[in-house]
N, C-alpha and C. Protein backbone atom coordinates (compact mmCIF):
# COMPACT_ATOMS: atom_id res chain seq x y z
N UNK A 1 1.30 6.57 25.41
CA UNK A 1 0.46 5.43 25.14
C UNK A 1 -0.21 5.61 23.77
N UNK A 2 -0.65 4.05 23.35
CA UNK A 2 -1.06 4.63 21.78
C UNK A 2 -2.09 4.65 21.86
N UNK A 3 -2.93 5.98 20.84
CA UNK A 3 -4.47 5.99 20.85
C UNK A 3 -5.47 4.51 20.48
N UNK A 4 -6.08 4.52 20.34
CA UNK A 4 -7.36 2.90 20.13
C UNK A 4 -7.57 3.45 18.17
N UNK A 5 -7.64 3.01 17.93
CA UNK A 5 -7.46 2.38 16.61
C UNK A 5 -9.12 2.25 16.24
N UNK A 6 -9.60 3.52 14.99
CA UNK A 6 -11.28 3.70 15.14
C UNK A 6 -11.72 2.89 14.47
N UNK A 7 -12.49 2.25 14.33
CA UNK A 7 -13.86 1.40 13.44
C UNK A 7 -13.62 2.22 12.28
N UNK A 8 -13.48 0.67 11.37
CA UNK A 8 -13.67 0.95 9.93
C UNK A 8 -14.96 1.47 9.52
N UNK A 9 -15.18 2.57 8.60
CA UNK A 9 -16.64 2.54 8.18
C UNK A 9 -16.93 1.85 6.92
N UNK A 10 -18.03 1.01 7.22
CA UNK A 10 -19.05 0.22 6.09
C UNK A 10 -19.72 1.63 5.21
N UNK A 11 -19.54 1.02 3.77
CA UNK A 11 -19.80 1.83 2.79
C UNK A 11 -20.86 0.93 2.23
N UNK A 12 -22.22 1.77 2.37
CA UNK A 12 -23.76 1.80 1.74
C UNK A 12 -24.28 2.59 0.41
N UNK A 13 -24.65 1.86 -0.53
CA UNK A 13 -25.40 2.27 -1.59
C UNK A 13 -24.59 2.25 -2.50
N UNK A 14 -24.75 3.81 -2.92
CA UNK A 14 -23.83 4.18 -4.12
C UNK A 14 -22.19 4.24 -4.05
N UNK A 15 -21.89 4.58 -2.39
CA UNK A 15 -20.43 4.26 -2.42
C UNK A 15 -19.88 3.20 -2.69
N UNK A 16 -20.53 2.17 -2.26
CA UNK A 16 -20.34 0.81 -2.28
C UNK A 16 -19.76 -0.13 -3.42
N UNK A 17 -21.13 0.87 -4.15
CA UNK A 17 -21.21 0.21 -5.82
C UNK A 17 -19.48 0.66 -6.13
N UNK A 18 -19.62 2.30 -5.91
CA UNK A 18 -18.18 2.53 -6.99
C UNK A 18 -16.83 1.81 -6.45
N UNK A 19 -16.91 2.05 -5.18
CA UNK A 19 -15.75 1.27 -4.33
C UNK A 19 -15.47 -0.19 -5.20
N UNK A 20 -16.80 -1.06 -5.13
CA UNK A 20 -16.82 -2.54 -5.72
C UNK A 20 -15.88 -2.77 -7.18
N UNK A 21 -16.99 -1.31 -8.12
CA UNK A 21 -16.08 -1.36 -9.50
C UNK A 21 -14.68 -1.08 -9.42
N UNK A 22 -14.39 -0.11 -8.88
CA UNK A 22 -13.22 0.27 -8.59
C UNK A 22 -12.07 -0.70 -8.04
N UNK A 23 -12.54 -1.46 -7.28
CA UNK A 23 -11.34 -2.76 -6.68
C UNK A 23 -11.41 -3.86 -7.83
N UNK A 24 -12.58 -4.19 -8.77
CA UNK A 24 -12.33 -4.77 -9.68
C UNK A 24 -11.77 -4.57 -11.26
N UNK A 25 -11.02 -3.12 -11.12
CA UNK A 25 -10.37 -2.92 -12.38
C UNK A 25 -8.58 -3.10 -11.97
N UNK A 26 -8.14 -3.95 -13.01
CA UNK A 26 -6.85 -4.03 -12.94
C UNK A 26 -5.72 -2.65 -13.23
N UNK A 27 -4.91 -2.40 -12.36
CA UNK A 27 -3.85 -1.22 -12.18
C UNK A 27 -2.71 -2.27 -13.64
N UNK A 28 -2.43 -1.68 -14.69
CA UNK A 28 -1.33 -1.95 -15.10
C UNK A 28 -0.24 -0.74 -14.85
N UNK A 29 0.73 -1.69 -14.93
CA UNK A 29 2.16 -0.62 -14.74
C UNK A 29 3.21 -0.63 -16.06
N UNK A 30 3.61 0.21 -16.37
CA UNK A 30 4.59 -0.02 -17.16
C UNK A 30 6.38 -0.88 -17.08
N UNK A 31 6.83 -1.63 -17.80
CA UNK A 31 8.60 -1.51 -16.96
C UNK A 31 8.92 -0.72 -16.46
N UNK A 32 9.26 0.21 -16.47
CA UNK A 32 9.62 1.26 -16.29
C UNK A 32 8.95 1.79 -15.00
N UNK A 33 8.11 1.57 -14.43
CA UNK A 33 7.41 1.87 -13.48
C UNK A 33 7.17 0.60 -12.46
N UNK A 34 7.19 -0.58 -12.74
CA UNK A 34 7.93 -1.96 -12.01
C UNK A 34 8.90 -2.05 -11.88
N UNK A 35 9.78 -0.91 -12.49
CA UNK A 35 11.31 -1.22 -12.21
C UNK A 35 11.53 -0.15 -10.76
N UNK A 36 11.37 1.21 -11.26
CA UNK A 36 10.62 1.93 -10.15
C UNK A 36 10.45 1.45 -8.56
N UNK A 37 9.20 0.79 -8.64
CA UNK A 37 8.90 0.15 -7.79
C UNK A 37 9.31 -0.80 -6.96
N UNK A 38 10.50 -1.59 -7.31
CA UNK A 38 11.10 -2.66 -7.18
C UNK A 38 12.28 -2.46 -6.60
N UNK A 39 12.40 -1.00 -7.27
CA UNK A 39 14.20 -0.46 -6.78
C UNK A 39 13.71 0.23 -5.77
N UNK A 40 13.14 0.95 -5.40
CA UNK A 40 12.80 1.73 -4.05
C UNK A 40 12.03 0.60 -2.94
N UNK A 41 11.56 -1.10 -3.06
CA UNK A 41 11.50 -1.59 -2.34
C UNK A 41 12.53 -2.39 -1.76
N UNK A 42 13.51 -2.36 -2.78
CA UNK A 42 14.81 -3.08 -2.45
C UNK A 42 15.82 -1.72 -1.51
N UNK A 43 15.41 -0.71 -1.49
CA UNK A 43 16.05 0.51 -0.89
C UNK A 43 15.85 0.25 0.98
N UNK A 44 14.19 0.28 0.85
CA UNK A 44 13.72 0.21 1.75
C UNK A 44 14.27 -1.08 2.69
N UNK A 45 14.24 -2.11 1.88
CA UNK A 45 14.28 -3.03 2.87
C UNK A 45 16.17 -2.90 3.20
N UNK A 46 16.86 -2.54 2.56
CA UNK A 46 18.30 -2.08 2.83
C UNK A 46 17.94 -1.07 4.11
N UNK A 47 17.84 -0.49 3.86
CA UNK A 47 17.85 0.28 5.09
C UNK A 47 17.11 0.11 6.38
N UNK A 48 16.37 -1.04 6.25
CA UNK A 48 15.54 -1.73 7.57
C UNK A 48 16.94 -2.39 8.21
N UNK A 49 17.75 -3.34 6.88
CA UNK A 49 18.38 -4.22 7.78
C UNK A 49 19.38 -3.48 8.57
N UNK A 50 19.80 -2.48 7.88
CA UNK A 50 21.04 -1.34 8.55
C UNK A 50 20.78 -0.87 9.90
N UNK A 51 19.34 -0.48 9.83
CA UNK A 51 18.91 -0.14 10.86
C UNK A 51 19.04 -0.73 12.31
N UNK A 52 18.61 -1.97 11.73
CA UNK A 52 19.12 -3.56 12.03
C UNK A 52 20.92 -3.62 12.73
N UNK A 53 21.28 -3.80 12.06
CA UNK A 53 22.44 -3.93 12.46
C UNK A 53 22.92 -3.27 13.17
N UNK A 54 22.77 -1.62 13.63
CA UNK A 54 23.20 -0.62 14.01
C UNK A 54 22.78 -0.65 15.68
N UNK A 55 21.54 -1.43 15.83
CA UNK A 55 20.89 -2.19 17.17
C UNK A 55 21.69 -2.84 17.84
């Protein structure tokens, strides 16, 4: 059976603050690193459908 799934914890004060700045700075990526990314999600989902099929 699966365990219960714990309460998120709320972040007060100073964590808060940095957490806040922190989700508001943009991640750039390079090509090269969107390409990356793109090819190992196209992997993934290949091998879901296989998985798939093999059902």
């Amino acid at each position: 059976m699966a365990r219960p799934i714990r309460e998120t914890p709320i972040l007060f004060g100073e964590d808060a603050r940095r957490f806040e700045e922190r989700m508001k700075q943009v991640r750039r990526e390079t090509p090269e690193e969107r390409e990356r990314r793109l090819a190992n999600y196209r992997l993934a989902i290949k091998m879901l459908e296989k998985g798939k099929q093999k059902q």
